[in-house]
PDB file of N, CA and C in Angstrom:
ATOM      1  N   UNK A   1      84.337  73.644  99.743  1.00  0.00           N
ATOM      2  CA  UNK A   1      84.770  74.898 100.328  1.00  0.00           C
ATOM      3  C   UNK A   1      83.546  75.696 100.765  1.00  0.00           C
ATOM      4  N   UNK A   2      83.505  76.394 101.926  1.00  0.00           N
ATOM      5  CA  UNK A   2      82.674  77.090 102.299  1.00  0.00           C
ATOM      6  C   UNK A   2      82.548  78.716 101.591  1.00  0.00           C
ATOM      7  N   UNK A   3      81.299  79.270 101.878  1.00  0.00           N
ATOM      8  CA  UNK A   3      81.431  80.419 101.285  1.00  0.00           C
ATOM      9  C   UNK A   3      81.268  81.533 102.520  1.00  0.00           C
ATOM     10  N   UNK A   4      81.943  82.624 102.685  1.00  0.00           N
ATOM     11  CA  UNK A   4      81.595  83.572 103.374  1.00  0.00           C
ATOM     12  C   UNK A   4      81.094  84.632 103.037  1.00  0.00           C
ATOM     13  N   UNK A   5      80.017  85.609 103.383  1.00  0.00           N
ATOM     14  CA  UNK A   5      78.964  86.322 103.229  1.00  0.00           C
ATOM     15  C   UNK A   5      80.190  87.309 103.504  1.00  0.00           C
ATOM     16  N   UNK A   6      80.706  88.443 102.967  1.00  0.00           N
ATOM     17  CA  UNK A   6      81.304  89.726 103.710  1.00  0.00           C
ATOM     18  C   UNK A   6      80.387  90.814 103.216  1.00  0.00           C
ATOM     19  N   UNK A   7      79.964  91.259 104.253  1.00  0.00           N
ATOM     20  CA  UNK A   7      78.682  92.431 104.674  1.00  0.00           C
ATOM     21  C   UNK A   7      79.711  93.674 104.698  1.00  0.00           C
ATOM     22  N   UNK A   8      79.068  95.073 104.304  1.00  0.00           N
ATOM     23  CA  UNK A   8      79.238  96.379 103.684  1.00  0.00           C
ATOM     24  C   UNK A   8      80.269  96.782 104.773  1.00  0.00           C
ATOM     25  N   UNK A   9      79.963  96.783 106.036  1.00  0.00           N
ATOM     26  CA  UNK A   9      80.869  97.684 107.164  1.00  0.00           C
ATOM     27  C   UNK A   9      82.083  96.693 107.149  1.00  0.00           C
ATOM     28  N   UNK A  10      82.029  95.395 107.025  1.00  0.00           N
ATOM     29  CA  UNK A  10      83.925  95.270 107.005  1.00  0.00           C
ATOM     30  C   UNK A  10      84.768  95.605 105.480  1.00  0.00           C
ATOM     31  N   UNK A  11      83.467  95.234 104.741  1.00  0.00           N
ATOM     32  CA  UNK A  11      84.493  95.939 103.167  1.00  0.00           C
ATOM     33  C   UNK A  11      85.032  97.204 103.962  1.00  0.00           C
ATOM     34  N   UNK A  12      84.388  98.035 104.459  1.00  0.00           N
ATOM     35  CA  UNK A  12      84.555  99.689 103.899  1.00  0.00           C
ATOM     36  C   UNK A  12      85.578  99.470 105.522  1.00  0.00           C
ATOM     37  N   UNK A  13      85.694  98.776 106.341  1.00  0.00           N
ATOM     38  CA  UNK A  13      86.788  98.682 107.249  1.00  0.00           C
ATOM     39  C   UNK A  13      88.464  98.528 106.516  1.00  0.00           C
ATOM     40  N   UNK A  14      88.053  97.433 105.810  1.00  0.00           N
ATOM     41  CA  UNK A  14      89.311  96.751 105.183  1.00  0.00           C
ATOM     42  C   UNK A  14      89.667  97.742 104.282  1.00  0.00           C
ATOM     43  N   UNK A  15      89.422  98.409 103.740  1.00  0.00           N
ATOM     44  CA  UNK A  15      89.001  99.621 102.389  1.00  0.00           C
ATOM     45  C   UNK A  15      90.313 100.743 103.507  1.00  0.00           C
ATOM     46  N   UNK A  16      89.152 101.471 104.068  1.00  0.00           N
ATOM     47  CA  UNK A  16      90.074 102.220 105.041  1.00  0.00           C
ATOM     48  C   UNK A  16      91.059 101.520 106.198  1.00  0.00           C
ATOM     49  N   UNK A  17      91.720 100.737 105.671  1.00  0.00           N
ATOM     50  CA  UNK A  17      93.024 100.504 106.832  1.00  0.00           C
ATOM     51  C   UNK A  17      92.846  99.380 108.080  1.00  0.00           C
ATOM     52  N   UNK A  18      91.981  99.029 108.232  1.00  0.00           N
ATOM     53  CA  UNK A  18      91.473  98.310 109.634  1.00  0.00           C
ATOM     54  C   UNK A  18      92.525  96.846 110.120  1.00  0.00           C
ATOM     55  N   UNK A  19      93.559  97.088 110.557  1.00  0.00           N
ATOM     56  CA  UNK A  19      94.817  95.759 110.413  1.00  0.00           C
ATOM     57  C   UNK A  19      93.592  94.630 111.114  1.00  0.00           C
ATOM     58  N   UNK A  20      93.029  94.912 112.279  1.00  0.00           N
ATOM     59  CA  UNK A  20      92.067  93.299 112.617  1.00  0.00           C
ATOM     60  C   UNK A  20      91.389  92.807 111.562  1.00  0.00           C
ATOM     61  N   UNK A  21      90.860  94.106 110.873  1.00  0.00           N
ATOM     62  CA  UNK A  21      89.607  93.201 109.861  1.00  0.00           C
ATOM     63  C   UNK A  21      90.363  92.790 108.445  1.00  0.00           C
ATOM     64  N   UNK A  22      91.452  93.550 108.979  1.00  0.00           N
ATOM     65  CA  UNK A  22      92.514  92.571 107.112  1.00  0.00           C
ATOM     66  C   UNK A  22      92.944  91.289 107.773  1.00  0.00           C
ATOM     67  N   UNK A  23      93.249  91.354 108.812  1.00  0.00           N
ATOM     68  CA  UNK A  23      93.760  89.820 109.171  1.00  0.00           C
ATOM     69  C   UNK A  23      92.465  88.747 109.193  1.00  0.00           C
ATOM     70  N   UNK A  24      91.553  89.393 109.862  1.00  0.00           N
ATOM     71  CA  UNK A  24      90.469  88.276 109.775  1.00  0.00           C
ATOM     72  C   UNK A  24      90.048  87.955 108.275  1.00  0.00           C
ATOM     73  N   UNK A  25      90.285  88.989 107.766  1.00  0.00           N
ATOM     74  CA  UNK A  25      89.485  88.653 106.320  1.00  0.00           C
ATOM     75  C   UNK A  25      90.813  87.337 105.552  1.00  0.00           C
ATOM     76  N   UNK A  26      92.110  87.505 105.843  1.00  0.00           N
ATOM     77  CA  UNK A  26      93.026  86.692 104.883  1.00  0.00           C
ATOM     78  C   UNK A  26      93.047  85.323 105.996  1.00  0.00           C
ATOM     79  N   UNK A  27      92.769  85.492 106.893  1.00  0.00           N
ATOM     80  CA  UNK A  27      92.493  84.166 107.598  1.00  0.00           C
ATOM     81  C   UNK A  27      91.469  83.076 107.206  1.00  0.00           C
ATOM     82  N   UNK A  28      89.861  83.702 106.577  1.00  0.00           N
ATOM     83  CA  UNK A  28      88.889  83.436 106.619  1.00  0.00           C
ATOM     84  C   UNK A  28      89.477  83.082 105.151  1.00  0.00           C
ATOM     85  N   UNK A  29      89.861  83.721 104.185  1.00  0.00           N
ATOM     86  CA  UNK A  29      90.122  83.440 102.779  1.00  0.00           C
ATOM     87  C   UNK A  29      90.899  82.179 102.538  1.00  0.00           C
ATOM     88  N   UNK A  30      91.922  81.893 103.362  1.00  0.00           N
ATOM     89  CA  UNK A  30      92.445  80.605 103.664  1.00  0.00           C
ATOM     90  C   UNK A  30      92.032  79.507 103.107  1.00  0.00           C
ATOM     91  N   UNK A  31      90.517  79.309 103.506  1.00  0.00           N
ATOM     92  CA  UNK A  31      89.837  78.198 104.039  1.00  0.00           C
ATOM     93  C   UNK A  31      88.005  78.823 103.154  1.00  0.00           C
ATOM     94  N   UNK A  32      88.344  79.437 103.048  1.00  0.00           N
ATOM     95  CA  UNK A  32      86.791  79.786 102.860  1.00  0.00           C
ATOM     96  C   UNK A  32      86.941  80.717 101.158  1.00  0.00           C
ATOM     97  N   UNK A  33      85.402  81.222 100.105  1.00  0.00           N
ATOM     98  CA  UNK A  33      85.419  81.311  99.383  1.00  0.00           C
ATOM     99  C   UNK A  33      84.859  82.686  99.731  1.00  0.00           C
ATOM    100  N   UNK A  34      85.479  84.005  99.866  1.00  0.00           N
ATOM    101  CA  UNK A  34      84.833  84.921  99.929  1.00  0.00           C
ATOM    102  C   UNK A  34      83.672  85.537  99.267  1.00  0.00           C
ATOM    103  N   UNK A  35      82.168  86.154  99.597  1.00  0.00           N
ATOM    104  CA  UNK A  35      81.381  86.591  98.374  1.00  0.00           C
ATOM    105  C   UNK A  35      81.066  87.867  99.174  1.00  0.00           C
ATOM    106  N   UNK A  36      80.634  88.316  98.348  1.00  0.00           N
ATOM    107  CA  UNK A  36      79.590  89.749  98.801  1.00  0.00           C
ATOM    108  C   UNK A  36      78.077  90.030  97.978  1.00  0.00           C
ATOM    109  N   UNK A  37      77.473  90.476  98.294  1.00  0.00           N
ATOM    110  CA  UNK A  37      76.067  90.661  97.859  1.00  0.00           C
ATOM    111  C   UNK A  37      76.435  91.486  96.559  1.00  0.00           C
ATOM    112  N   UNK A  38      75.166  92.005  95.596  1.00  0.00           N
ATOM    113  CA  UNK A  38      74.707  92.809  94.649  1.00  0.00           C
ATOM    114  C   UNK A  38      74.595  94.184  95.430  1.00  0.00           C
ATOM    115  N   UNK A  39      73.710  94.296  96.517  1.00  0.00           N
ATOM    116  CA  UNK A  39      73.420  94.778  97.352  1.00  0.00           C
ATOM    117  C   UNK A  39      74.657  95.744  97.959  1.00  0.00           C
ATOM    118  N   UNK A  40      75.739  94.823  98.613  1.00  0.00           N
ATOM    119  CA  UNK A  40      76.803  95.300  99.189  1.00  0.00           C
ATOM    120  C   UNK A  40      77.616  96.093  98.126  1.00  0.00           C
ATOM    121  N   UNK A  41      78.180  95.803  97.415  1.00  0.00           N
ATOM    122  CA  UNK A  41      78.503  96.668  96.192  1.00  0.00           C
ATOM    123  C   UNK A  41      77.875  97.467  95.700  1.00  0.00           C
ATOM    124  N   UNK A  42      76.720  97.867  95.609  1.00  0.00           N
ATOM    125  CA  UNK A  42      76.143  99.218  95.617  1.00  0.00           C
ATOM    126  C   UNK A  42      76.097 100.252  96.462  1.00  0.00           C
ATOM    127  N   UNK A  43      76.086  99.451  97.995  1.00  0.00           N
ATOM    128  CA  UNK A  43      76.587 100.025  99.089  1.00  0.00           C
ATOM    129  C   UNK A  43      77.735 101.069  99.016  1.00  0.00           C
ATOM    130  N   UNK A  44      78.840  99.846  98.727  1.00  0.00           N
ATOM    131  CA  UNK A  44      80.233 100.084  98.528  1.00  0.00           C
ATOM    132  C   UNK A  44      80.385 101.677  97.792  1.00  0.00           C
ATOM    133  N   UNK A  45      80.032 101.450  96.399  1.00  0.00           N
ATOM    134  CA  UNK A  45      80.333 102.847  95.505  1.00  0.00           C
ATOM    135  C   UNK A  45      79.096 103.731  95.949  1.00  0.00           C
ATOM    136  N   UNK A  46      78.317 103.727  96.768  1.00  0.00           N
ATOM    137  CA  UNK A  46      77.540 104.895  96.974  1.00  0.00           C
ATOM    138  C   UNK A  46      78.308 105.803  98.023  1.00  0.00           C
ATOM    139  N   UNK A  47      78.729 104.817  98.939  1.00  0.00           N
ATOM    140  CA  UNK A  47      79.478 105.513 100.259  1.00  0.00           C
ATOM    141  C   UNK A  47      80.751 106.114 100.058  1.00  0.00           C
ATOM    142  N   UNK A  48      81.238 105.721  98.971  1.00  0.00           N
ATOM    143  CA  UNK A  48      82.857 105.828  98.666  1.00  0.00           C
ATOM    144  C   UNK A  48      83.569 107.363  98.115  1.00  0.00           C
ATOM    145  N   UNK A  49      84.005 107.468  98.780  1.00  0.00           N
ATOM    146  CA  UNK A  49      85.021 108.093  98.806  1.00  0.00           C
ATOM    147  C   UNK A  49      85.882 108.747  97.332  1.00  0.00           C
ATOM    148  N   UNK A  50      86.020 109.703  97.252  1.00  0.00           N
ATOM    149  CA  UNK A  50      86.839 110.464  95.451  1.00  0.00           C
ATOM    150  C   UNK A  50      87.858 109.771  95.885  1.00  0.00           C
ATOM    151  N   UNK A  51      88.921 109.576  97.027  1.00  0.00           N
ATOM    152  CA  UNK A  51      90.248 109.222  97.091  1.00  0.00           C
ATOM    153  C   UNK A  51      90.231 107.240  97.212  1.00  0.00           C
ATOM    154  N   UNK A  52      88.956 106.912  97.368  1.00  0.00           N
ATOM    155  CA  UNK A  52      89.128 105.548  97.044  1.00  0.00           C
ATOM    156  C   UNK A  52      88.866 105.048  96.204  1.00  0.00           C
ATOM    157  N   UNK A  53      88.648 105.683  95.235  1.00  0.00           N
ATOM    158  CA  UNK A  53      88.037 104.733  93.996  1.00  0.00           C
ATOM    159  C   UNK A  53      88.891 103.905  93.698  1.00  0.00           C
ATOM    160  N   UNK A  54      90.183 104.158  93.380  1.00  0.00           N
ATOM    161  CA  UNK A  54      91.194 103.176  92.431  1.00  0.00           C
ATOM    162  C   UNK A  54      90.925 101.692  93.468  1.00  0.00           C
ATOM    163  N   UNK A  55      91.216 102.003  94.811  1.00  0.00           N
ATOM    164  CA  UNK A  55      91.534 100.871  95.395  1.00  0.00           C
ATOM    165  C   UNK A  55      90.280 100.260  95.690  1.00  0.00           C
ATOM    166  N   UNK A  56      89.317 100.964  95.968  1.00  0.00           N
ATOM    167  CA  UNK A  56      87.678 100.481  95.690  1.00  0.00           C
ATOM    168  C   UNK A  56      87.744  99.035  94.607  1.00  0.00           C
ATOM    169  N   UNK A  57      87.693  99.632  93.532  1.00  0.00           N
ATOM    170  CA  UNK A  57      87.575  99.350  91.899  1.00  0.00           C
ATOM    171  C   UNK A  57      88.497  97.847  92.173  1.00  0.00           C
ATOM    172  N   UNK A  58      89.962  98.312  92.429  1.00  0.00           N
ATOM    173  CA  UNK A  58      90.414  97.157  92.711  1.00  0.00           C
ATOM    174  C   UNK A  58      90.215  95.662  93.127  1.00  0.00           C
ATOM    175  N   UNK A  59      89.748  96.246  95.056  1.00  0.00           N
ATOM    176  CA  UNK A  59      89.154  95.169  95.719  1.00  0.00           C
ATOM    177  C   UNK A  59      87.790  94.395  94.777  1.00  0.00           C
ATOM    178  N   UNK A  60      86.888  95.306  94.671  1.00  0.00           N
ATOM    179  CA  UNK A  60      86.102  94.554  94.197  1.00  0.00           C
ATOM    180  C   UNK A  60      85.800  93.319  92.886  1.00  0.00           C
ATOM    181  N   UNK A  61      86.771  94.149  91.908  1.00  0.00           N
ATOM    182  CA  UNK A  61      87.321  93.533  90.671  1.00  0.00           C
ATOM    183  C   UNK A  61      88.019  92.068  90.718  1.00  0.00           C
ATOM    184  N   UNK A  62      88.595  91.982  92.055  1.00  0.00           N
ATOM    185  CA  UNK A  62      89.470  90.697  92.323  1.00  0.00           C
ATOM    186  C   UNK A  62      88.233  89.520  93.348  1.00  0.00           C
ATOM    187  N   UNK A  63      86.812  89.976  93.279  1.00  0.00           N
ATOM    188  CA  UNK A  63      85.716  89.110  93.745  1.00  0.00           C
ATOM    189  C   UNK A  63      85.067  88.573  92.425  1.00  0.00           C
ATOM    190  N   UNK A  64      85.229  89.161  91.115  1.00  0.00           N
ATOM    191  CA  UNK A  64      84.150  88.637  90.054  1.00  0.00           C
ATOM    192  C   UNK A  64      85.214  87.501  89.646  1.00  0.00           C
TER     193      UNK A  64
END
């Protein structure tokens, strides 16, 4: 299985609502092993949002 790199601006797309980048992302998941950086997740909760945390917390929780 391949692995895919998902970089900070489509998390925080998919995060806030983005229907292309949710479809590409469950397309790519299909077939592929999603990862994200150390890096990107620090990203993630620096930029984030008081009203996203829960679903923040979520997404990310379902990558470890």
């Amino acid at each position: 299985m391949r692995q895919v790199v998902v970089d900070t601006d489509v998390l925080i797309l998919h995060l806030r609502g983005n229907e292309s980048v949710r479809a590409m992302l469950r397309e790519a998941a299909q077939d592929s092993l999603l990862c994200c950086s150390a890096i990107t997740i620090g990203e993630i909760h620096a930029g984030m949002r008081d009203e996203e945390l829960e679903k923040t917390v979520k997404l990310l929780d379902t990558w470890r």
